[in-house]
C-alpha atoms as a PDB file:
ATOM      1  CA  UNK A   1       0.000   0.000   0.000  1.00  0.00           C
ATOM      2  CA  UNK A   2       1.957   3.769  -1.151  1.00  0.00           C
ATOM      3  CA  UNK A   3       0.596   6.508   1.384  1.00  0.00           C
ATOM      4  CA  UNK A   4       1.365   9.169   0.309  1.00  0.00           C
ATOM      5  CA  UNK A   5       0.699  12.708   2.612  1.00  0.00           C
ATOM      6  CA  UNK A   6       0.221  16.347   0.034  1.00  0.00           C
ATOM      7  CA  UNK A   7       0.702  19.578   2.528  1.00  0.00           C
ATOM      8  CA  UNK A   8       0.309  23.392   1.528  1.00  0.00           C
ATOM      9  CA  UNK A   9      -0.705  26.289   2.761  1.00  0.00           C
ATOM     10  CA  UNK A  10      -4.586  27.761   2.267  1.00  0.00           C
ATOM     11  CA  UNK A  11      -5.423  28.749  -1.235  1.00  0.00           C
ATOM     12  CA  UNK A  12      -2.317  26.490  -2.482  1.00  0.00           C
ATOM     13  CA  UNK A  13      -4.477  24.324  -4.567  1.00  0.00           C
ATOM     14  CA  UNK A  14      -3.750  21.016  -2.881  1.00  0.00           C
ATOM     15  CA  UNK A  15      -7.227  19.585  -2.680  1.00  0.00           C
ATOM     16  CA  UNK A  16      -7.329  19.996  -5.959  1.00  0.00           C
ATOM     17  CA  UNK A  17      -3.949  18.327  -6.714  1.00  0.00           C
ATOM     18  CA  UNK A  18      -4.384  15.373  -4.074  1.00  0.00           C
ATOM     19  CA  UNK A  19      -7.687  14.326  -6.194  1.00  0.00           C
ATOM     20  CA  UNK A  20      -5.829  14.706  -9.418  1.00  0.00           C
ATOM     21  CA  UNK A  21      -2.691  12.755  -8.095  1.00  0.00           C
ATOM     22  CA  UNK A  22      -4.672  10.112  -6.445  1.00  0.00           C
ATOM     23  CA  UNK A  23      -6.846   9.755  -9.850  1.00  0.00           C
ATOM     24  CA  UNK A  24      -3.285   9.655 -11.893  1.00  0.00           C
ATOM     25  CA  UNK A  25      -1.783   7.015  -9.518  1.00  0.00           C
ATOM     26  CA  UNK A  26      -4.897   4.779  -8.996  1.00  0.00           C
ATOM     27  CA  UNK A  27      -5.352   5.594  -5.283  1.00  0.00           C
ATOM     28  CA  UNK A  28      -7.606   6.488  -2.992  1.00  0.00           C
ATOM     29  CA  UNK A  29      -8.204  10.236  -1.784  1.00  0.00           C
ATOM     30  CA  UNK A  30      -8.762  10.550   1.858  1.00  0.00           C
ATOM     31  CA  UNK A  31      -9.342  14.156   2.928  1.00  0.00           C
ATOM     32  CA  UNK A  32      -9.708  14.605   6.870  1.00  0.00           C
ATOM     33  CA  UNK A  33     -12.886  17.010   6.445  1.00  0.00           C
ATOM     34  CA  UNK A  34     -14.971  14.567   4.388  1.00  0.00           C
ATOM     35  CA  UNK A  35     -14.055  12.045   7.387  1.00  0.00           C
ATOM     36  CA  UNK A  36     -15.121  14.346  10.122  1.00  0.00           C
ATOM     37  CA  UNK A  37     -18.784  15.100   7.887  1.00  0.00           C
ATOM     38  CA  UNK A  38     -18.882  10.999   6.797  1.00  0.00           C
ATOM     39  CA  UNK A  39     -18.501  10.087  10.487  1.00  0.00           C
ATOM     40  CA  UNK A  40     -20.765  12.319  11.756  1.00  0.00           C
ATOM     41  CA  UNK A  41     -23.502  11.599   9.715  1.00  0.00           C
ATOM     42  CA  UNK A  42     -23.113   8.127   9.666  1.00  0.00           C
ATOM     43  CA  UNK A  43     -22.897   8.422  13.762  1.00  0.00           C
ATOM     44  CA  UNK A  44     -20.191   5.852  13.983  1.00  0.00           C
ATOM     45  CA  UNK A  45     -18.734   5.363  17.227  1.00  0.00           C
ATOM     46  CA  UNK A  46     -15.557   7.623  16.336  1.00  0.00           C
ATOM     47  CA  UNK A  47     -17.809  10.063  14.621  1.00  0.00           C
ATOM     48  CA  UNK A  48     -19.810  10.594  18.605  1.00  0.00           C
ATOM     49  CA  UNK A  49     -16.756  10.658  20.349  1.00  0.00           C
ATOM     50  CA  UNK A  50     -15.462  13.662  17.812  1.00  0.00           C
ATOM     51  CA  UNK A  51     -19.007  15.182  18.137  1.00  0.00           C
ATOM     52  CA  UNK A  52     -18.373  15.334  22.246  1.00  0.00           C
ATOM     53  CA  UNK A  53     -15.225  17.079  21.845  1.00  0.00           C
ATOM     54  CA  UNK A  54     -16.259  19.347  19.003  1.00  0.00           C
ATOM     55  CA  UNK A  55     -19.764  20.111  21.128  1.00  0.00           C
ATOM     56  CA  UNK A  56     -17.581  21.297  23.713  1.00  0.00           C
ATOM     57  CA  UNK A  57     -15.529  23.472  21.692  1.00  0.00           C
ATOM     58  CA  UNK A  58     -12.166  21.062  22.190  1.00  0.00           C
ATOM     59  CA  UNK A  59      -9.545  19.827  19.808  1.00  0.00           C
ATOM     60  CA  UNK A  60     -10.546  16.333  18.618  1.00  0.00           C
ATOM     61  CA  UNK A  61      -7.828  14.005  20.439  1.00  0.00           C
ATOM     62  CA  UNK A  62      -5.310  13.045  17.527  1.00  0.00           C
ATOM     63  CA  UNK A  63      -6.080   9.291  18.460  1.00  0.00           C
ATOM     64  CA  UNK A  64      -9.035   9.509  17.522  1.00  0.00           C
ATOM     65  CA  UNK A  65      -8.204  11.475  14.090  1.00  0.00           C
ATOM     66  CA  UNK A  66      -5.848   9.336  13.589  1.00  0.00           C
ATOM     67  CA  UNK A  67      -8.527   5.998  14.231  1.00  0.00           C
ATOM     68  CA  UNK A  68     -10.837   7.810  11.635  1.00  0.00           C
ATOM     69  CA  UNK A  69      -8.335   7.755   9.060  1.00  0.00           C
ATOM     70  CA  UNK A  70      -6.720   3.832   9.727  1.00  0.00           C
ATOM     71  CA  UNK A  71     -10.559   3.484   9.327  1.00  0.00           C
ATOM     72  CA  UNK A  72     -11.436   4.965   6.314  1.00  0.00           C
ATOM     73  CA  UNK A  73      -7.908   3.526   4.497  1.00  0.00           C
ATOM     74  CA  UNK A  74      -9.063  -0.087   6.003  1.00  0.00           C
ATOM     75  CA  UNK A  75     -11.865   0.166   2.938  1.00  0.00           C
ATOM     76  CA  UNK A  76     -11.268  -2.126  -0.155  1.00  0.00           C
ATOM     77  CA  UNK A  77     -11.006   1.532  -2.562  1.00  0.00           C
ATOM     78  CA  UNK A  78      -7.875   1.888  -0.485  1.00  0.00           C
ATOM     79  CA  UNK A  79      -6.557  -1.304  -1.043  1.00  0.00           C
ATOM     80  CA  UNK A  80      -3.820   0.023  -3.592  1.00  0.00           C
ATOM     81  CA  UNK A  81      -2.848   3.227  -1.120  1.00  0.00           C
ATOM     82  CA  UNK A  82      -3.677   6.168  -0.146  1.00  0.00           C
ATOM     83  CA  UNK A  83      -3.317  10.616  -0.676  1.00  0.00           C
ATOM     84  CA  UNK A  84      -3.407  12.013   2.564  1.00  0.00           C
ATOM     85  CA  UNK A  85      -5.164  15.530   2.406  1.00  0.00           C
ATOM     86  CA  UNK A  86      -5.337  18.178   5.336  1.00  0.00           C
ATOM     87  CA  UNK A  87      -3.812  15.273   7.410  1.00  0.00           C
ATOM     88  CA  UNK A  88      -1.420  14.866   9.157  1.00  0.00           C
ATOM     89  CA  UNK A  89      -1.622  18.761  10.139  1.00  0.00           C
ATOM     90  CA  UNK A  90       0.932  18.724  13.147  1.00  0.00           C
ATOM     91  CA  UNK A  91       4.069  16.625  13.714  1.00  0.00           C
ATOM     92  CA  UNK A  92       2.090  15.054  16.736  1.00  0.00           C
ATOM     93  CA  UNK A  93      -0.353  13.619  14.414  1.00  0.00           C
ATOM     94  CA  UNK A  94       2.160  12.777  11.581  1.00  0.00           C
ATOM     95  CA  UNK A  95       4.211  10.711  14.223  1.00  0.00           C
ATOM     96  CA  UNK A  96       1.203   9.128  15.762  1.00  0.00           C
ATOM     97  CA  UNK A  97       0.087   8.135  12.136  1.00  0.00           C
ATOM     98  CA  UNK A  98       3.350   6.388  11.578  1.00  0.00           C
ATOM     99  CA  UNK A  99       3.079   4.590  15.209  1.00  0.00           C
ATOM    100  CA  UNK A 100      -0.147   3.114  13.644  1.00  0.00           C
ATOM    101  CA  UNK A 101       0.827   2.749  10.289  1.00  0.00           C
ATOM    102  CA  UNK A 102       4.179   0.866  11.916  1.00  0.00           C
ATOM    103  CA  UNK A 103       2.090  -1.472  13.488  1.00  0.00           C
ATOM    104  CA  UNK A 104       0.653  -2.749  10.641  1.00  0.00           C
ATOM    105  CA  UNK A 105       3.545  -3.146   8.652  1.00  0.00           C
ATOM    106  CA  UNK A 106       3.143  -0.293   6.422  1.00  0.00           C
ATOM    107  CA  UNK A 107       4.116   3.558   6.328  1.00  0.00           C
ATOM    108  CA  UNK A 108       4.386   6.922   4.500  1.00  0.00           C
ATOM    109  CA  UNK A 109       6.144   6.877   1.771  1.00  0.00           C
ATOM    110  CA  UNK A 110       6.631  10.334   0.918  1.00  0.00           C
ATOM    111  CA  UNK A 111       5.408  13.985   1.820  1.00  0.00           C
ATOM    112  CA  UNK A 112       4.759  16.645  -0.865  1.00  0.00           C
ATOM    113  CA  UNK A 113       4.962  19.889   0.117  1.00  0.00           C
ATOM    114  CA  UNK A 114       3.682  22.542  -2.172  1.00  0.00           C
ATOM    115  CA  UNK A 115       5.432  25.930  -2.092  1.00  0.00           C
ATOM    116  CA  UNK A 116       3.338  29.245  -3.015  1.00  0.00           C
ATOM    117  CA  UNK A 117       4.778  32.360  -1.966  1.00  0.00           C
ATOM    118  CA  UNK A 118       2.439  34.375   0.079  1.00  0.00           C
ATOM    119  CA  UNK A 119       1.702  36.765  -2.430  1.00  0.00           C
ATOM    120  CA  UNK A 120       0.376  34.120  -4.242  1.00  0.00           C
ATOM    121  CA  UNK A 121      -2.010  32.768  -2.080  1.00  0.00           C
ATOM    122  CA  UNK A 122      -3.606  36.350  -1.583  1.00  0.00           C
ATOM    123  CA  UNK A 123      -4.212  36.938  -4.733  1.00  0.00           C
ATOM    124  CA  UNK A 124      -5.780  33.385  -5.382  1.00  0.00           C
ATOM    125  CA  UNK A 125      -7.759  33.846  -1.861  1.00  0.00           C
ATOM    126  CA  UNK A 126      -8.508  37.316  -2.101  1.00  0.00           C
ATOM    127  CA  UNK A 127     -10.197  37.207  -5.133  1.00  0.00           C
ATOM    128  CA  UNK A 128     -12.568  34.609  -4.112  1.00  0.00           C
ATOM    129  CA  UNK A 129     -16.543  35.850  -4.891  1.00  0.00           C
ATOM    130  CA  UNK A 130     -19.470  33.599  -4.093  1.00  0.00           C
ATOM    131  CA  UNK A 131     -23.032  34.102  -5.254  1.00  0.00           C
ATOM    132  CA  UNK A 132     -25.422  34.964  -2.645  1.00  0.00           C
ATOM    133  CA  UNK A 133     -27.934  33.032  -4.073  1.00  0.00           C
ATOM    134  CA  UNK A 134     -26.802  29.562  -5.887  1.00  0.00           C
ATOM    135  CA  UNK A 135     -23.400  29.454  -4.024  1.00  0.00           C
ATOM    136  CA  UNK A 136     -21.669  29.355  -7.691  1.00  0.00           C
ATOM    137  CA  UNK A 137     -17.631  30.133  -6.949  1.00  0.00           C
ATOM    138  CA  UNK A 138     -16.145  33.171  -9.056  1.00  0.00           C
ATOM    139  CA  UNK A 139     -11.946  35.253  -9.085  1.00  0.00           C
ATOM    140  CA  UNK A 140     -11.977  38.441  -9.840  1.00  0.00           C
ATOM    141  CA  UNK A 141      -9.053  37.275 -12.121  1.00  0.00           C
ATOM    142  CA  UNK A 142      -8.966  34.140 -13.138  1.00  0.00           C
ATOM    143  CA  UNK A 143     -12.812  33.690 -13.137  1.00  0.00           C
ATOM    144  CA  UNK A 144     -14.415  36.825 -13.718  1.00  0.00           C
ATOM    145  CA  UNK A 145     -18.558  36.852 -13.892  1.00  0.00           C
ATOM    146  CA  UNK A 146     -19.784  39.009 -17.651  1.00  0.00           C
ATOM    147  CA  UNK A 147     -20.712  41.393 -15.145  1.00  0.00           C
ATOM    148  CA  UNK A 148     -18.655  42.786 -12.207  1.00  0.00           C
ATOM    149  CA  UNK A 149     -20.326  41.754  -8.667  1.00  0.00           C
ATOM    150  CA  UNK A 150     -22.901  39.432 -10.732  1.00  0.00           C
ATOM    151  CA  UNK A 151     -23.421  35.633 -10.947  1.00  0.00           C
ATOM    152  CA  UNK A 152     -23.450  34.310 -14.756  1.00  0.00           C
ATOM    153  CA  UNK A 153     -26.041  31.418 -13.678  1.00  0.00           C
ATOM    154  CA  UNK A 154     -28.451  33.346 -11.929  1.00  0.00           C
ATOM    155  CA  UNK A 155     -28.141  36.944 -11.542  1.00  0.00           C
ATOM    156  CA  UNK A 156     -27.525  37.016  -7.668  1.00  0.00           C
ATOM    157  CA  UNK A 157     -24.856  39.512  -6.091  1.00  0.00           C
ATOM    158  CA  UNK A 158     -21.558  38.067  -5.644  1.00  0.00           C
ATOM    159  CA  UNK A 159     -19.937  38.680  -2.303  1.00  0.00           C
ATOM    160  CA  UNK A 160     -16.361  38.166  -0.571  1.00  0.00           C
ATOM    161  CA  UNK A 161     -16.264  35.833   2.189  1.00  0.00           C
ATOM    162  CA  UNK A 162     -15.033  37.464   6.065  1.00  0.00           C
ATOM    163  CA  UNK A 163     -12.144  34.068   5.405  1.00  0.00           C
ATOM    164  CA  UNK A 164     -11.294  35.704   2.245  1.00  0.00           C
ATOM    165  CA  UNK A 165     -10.225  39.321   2.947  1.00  0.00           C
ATOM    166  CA  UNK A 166      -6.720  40.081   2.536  1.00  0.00           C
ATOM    167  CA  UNK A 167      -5.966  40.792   6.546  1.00  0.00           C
ATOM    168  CA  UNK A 168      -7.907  37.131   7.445  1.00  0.00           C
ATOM    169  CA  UNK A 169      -5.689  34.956   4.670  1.00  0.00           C
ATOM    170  CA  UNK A 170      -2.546  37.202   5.744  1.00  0.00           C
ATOM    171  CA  UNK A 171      -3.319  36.137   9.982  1.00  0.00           C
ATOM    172  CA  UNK A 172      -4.260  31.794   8.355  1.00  0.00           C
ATOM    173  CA  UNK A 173      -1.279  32.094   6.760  1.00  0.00           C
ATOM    174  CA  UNK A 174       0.720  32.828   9.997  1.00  0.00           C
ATOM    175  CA  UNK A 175      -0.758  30.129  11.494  1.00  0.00           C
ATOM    176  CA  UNK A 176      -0.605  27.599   9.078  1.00  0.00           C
ATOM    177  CA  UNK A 177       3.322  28.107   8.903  1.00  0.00           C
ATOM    178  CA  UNK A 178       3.621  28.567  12.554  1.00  0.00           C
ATOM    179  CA  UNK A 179       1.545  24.888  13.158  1.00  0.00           C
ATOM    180  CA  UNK A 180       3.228  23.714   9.964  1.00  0.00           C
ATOM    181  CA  UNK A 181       6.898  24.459  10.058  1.00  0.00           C
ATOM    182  CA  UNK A 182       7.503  21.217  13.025  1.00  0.00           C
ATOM    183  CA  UNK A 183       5.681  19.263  10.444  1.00  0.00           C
ATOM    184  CA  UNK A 184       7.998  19.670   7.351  1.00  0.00           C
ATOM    185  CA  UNK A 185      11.026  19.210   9.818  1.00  0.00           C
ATOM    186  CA  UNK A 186       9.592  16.173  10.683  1.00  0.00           C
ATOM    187  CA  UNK A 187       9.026  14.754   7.347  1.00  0.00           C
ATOM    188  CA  UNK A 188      12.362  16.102   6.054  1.00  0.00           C
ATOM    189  CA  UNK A 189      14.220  14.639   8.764  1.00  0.00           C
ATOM    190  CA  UNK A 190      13.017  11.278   8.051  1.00  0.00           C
ATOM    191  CA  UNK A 191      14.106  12.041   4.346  1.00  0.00           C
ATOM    192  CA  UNK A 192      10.246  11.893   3.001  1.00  0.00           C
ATOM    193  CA  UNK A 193       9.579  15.594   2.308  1.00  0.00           C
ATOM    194  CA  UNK A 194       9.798  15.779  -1.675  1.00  0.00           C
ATOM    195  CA  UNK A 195       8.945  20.366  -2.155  1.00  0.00           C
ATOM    196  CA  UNK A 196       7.486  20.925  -5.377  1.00  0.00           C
ATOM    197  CA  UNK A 197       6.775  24.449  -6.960  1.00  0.00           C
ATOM    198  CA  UNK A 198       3.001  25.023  -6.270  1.00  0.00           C
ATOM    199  CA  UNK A 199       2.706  27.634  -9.384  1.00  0.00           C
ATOM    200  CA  UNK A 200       1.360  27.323 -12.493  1.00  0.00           C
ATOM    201  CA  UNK A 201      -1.199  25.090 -14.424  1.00  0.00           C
ATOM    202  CA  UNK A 202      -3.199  22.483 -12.904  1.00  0.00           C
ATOM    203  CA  UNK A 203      -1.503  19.605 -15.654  1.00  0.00           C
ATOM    204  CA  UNK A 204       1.874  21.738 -14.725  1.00  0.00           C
ATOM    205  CA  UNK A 205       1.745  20.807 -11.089  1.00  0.00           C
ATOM    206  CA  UNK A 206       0.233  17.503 -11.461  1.00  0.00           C
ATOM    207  CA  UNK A 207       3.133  16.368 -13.713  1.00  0.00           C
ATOM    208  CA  UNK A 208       5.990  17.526 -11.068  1.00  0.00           C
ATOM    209  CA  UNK A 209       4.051  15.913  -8.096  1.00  0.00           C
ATOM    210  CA  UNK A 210       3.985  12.728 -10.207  1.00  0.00           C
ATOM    211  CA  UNK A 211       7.590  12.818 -11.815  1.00  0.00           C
ATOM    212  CA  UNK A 212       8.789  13.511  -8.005  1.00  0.00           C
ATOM    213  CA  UNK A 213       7.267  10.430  -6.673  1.00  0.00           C
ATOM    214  CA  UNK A 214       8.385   8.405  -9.581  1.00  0.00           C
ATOM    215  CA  UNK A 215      12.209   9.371  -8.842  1.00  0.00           C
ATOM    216  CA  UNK A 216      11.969   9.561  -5.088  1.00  0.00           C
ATOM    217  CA  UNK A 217       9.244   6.476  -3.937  1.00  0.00           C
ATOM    218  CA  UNK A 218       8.206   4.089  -7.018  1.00  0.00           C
END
């Protein structure tokens, strides 16, 4: 089984680019917010005990993030392996996910790390509009609506969101490399991290993330 873990920071593009990879390398795409909403609507045992802490306005223990994912990747679509998106987000999780993995005989095989400077990521983020009314997703420059502030499909107002403005991405940005930076050490000293320019097309990145794990993992 290849598990393979794709990190970056907000607005990097590497939801996007963990579904592509996974679809280009026949694996299965396992991002920690679709377990969190899976489990909870399903009410599984692991999903309740997240709900308590979450109810309560606590950090989910990483045990039991860790438990939902060993979960999910015990399903027969993951059978081949595994992309790892939005998790692990700390070292504490990445080193509890290898205690697990270790005990059943497998483990990461490699970490991408997508670099986009800052700059970067606020324009992609900051030029985020949504439509009021059918939720339709629009960039001021690399999506523009026919007409400024109005949805194409159907003629609602198109709005920033509060997570969007330029001093909100600026402060997630700080925090993402502050809770990040532990992480990447990790990974690099165990000689997984593989960096990968973050820039450019979608088939552009794809291809790098792919020729990287072919020369560093396969």
């Amino acid at each position: 089984m290849m598990v393979v873990v794709v990190m970056g920071p907000p607005g990097a593009g590497k939801g996007t680019q963990a579904v592509r990879l996974a679809e280009r390398l026949g694996l299965a795409h396992v991002a920690s917010g679709d377990l969190f909403r899976e489990a909870l609507a399903a009410g599984t045992p692991l999903g309740l005990q997240a709900k308590g802490y979450m109810e309560r306005g606590e950090l989910v223990p990483d045990t039991i993030v860790v438990d939902m994912v060993l979960e999910r990747m015990a399903r027969p679509d993951c059978a081949a392996g595994v992309v790892l998106d939005g998790f692990p987000r700390t070292a504490a999780q990445a080193e509890a996910l290898d205690q697990a993995l270790a005990a059943q005989g497998k483990q990461v095989e490699a970490a991408l790390y997508m670099r986009v400077p800052a700059e970067v990521v606020l324009d992609r983020l900051t030029g985020r509009r949504i439509c009021r009314d059918c939720q339709a997703p629009y960039h001021v420059v690399f999506n523009p609506p026919a007409r400024t502030g109005i949805c194409d499909r159907c003629g609602g107002s198109l709005y920033q969101r509060e997570d969007d403005r330029e001093e909100t991405v600026r402060h997630r940005l700080e925090v993402y490399l502050q809770q990040t930076a532990p992480l990447i050490s990790y990974y690099r000293q165990r000689r997984l991290l593989r960096e990968v320019d973050g820039t450019g097309g979608l088939d552009e990145v794809t291809g790098r993330l792919v020729r990287l794990l072919d020369e560093g993992v396969a």
